[in-house]
N, C-alpha and C. Protein backbone atom coordinates (compact mmCIF):
# COMPACT_ATOMS: atom_id res chain seq x y z
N UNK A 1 46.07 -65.46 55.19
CA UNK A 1 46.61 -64.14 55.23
C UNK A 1 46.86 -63.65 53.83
N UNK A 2 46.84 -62.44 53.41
CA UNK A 2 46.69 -61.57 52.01
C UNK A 2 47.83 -60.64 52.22
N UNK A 3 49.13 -60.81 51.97
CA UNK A 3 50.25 -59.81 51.82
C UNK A 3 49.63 -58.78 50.72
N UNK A 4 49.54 -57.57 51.22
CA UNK A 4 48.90 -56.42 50.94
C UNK A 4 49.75 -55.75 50.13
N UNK A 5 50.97 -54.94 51.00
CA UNK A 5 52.00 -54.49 50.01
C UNK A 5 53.35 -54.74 51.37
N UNK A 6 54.14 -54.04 50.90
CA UNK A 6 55.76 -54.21 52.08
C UNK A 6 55.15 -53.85 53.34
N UNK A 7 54.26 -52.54 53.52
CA UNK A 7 53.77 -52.58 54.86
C UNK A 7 52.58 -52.80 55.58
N UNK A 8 51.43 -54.04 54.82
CA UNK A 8 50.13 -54.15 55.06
C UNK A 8 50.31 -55.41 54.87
N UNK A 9 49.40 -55.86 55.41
CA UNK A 9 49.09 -57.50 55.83
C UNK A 9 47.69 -57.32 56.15
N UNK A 10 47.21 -58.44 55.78
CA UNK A 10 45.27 -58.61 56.39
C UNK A 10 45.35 -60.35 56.32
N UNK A 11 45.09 -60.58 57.71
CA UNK A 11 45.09 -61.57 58.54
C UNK A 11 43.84 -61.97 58.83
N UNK A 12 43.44 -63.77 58.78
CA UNK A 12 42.38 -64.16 59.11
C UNK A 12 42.41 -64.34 60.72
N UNK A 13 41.01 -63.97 61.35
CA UNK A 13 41.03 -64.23 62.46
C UNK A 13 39.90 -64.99 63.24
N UNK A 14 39.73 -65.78 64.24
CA UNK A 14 38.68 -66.57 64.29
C UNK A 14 38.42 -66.30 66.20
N UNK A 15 37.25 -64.99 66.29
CA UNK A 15 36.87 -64.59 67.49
C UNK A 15 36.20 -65.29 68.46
N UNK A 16 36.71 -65.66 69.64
CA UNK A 16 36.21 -66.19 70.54
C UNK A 16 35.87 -65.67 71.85
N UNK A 17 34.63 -64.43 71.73
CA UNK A 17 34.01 -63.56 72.67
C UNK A 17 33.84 -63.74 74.25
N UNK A 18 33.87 -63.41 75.21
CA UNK A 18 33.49 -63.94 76.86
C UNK A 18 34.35 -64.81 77.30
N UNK A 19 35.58 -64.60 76.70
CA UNK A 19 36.83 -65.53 77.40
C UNK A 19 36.84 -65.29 78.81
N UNK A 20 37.91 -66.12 79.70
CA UNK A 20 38.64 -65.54 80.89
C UNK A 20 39.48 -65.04 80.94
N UNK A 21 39.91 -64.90 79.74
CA UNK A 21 41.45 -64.78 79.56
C UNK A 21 41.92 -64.10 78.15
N UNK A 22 42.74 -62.89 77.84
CA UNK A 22 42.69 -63.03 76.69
C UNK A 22 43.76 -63.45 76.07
N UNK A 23 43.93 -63.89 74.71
CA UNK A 23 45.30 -64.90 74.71
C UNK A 23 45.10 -64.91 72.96
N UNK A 24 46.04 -65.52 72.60
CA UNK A 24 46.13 -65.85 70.91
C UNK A 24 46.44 -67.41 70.64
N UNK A 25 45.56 -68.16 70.31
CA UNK A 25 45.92 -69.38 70.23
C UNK A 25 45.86 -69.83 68.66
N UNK A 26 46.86 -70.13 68.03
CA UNK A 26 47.02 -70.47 66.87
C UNK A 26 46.38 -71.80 66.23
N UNK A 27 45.37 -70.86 64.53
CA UNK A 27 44.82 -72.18 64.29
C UNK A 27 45.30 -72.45 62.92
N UNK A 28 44.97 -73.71 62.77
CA UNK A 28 45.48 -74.31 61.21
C UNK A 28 44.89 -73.59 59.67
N UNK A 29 45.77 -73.51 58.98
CA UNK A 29 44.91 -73.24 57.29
C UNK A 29 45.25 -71.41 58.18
N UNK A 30 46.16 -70.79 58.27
CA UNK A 30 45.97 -69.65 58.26
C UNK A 30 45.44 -68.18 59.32
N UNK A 31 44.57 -68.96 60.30
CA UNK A 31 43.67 -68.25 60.95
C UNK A 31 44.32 -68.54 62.30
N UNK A 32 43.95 -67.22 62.92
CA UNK A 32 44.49 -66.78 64.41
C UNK A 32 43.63 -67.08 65.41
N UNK A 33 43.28 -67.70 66.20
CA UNK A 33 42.08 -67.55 67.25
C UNK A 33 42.30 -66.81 67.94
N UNK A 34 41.99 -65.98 68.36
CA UNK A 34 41.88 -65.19 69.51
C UNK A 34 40.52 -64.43 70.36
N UNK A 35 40.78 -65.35 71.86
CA UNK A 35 40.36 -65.53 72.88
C UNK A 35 40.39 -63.95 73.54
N UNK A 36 38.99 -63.22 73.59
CA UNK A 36 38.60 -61.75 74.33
C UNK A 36 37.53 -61.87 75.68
N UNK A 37 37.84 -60.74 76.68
CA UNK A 37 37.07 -60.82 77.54
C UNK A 37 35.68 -60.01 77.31
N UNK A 38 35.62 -59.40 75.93
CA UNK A 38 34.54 -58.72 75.79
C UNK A 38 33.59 -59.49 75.42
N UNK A 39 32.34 -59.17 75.46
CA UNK A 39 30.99 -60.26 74.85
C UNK A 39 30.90 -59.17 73.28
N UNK A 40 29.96 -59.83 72.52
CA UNK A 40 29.95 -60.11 71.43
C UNK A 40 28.66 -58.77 71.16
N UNK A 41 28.52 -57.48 71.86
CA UNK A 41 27.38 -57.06 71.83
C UNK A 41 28.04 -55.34 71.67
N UNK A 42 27.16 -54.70 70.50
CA UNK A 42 27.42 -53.50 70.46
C UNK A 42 28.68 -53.48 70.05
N UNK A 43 29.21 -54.12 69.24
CA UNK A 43 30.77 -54.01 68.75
C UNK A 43 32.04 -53.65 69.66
N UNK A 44 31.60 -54.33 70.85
CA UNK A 44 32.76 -54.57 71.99
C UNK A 44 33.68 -55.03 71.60
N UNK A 45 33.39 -56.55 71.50
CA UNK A 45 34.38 -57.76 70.75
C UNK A 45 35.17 -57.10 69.74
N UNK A 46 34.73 -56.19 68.64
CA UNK A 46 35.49 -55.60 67.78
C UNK A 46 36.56 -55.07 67.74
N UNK A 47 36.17 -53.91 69.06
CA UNK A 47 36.75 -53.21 69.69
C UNK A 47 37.92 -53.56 70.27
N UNK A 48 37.58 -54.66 71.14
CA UNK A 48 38.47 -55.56 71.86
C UNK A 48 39.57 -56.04 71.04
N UNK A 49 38.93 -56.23 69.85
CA UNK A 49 39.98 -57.05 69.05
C UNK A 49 41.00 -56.60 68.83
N UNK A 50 40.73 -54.62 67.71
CA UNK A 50 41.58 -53.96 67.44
C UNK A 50 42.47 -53.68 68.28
N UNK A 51 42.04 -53.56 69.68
CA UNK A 51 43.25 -53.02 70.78
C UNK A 51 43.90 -54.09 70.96
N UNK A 52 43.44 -55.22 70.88
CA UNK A 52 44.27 -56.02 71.62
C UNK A 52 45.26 -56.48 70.66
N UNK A 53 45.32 -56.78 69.72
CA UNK A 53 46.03 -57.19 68.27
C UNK A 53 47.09 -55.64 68.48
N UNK A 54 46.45 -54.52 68.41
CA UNK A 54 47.51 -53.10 68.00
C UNK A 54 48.47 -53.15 69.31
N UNK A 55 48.08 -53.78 70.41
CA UNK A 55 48.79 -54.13 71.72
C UNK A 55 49.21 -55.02 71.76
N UNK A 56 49.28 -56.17 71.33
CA UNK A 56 50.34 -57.15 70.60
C UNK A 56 51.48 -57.00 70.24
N UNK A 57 51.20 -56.47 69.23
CA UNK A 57 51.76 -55.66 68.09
C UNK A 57 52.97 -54.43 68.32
N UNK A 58 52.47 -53.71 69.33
CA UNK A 58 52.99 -52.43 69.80
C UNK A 58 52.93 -51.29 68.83
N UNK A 59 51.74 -51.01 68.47
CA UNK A 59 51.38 -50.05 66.87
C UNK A 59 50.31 -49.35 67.52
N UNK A 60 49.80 -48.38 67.09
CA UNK A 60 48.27 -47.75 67.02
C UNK A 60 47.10 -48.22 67.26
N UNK A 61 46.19 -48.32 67.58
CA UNK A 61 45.09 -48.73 67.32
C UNK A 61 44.41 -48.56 65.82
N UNK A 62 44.86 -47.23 65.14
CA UNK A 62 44.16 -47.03 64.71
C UNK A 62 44.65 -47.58 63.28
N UNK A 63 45.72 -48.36 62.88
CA UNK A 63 46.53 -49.08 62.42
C UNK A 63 46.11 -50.04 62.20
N UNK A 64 45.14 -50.86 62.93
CA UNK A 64 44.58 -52.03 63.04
C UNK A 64 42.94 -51.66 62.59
N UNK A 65 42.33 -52.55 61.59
CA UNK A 65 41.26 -52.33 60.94
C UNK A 65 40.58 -53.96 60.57
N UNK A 66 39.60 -54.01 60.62
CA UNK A 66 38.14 -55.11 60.90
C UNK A 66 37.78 -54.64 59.17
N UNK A 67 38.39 -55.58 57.92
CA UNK A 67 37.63 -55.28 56.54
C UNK A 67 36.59 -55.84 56.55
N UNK A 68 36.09 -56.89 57.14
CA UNK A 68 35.07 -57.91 56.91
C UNK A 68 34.96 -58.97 57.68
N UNK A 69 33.85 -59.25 58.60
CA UNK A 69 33.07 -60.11 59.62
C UNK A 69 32.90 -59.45 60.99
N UNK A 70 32.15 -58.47 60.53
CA UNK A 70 32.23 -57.40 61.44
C UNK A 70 31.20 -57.84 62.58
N UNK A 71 30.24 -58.70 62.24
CA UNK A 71 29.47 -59.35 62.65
C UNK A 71 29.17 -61.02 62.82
N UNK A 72 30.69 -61.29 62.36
CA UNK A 72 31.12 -63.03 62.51
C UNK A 72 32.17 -62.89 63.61
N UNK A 73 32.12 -64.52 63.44
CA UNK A 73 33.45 -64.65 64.53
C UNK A 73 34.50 -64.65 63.33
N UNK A 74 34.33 -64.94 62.35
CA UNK A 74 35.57 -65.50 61.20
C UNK A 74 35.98 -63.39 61.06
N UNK A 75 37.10 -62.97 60.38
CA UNK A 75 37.11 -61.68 60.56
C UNK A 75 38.37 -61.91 59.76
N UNK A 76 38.45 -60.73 58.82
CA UNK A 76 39.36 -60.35 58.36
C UNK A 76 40.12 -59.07 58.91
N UNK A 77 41.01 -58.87 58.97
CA UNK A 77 41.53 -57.76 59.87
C UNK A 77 43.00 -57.27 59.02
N UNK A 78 42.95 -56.06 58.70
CA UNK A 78 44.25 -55.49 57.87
C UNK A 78 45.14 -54.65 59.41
N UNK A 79 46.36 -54.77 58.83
CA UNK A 79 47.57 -54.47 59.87
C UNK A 79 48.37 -53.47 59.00
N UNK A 80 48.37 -52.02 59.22
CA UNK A 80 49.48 -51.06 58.41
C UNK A 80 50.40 -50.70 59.65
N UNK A 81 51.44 -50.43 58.64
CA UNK A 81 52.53 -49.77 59.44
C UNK A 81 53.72 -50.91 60.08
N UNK A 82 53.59 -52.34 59.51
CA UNK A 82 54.53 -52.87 59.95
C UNK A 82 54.46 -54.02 58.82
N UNK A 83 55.73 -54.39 58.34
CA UNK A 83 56.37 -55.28 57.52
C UNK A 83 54.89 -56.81 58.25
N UNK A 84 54.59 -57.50 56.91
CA UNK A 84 54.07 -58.65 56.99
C UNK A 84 54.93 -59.99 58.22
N UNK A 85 55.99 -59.86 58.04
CA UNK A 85 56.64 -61.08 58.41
C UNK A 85 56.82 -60.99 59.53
N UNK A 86 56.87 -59.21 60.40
CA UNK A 86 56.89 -58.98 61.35
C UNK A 86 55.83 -59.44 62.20
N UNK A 87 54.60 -58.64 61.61
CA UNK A 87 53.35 -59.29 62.07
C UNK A 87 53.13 -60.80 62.39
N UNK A 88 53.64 -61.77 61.83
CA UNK A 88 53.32 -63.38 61.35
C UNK A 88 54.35 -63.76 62.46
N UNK A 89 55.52 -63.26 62.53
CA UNK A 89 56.25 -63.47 63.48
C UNK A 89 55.80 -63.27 64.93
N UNK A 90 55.50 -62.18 65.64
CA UNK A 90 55.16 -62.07 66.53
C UNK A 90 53.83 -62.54 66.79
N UNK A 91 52.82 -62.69 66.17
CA UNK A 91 51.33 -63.51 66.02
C UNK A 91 51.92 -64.61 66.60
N UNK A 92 52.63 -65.50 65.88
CA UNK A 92 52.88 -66.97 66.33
C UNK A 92 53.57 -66.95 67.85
N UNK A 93 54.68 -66.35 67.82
CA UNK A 93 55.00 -66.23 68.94
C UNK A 93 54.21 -65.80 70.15
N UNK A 94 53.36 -65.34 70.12
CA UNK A 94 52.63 -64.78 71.34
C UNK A 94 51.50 -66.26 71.44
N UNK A 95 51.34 -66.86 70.65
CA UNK A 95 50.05 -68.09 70.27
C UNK A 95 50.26 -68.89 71.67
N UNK A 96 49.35 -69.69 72.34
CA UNK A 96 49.63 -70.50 73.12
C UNK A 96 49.29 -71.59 72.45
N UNK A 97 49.47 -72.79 72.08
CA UNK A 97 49.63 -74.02 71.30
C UNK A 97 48.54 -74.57 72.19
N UNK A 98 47.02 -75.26 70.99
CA UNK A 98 46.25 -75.54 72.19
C UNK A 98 44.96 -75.31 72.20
């Protein structure tokens, strides 16, 4: 994760497309997994991501932004409009261990 300024954060994330389920499962060295029911085609998954993270979150969608791996599973993803620690806080907490 890259503390941006007091209200931006950009978070590593590690996409796991055609889930059953969608969920946040926490991984080591930094990175978030998170498990989507979208497939990986036409920038669904992307899509999927931003909402589901800004619905996490309880923020905007439009708040939530994809800087880079737009086309990986690895993904960098910036978060405005809410304190870093907030974000890191509730990320973990929502994680299912696993």
């Amino acid at each position: 994760m890259e503390k941006e300024d007091e209200k931006e954060i950009v978070i590593r994330v590690r996409v796991v497309p055609r889930a059953s389920k969608e969920k946040i499962v926490e991984q080591g060295g930094g990175v978030f997994k998170i498990k989507l029911k979208a497939p990986p085609v036409d920038g669904k998954a992307n899509k999927a991501l931003e909402a589901f993270l800004a619905s996490v979150l309880g923020i905007a969608k439009s708040r939530v932004e994809i800087v880079s791996g737009d086309k990986s599973r690895l993904k960098r993803v910036r978060i405005r409009g809410i304190r870093p620690e907030t974000v890191l806080s509730i990320l973990e907490g929502a994680a299912e261990k696993g």
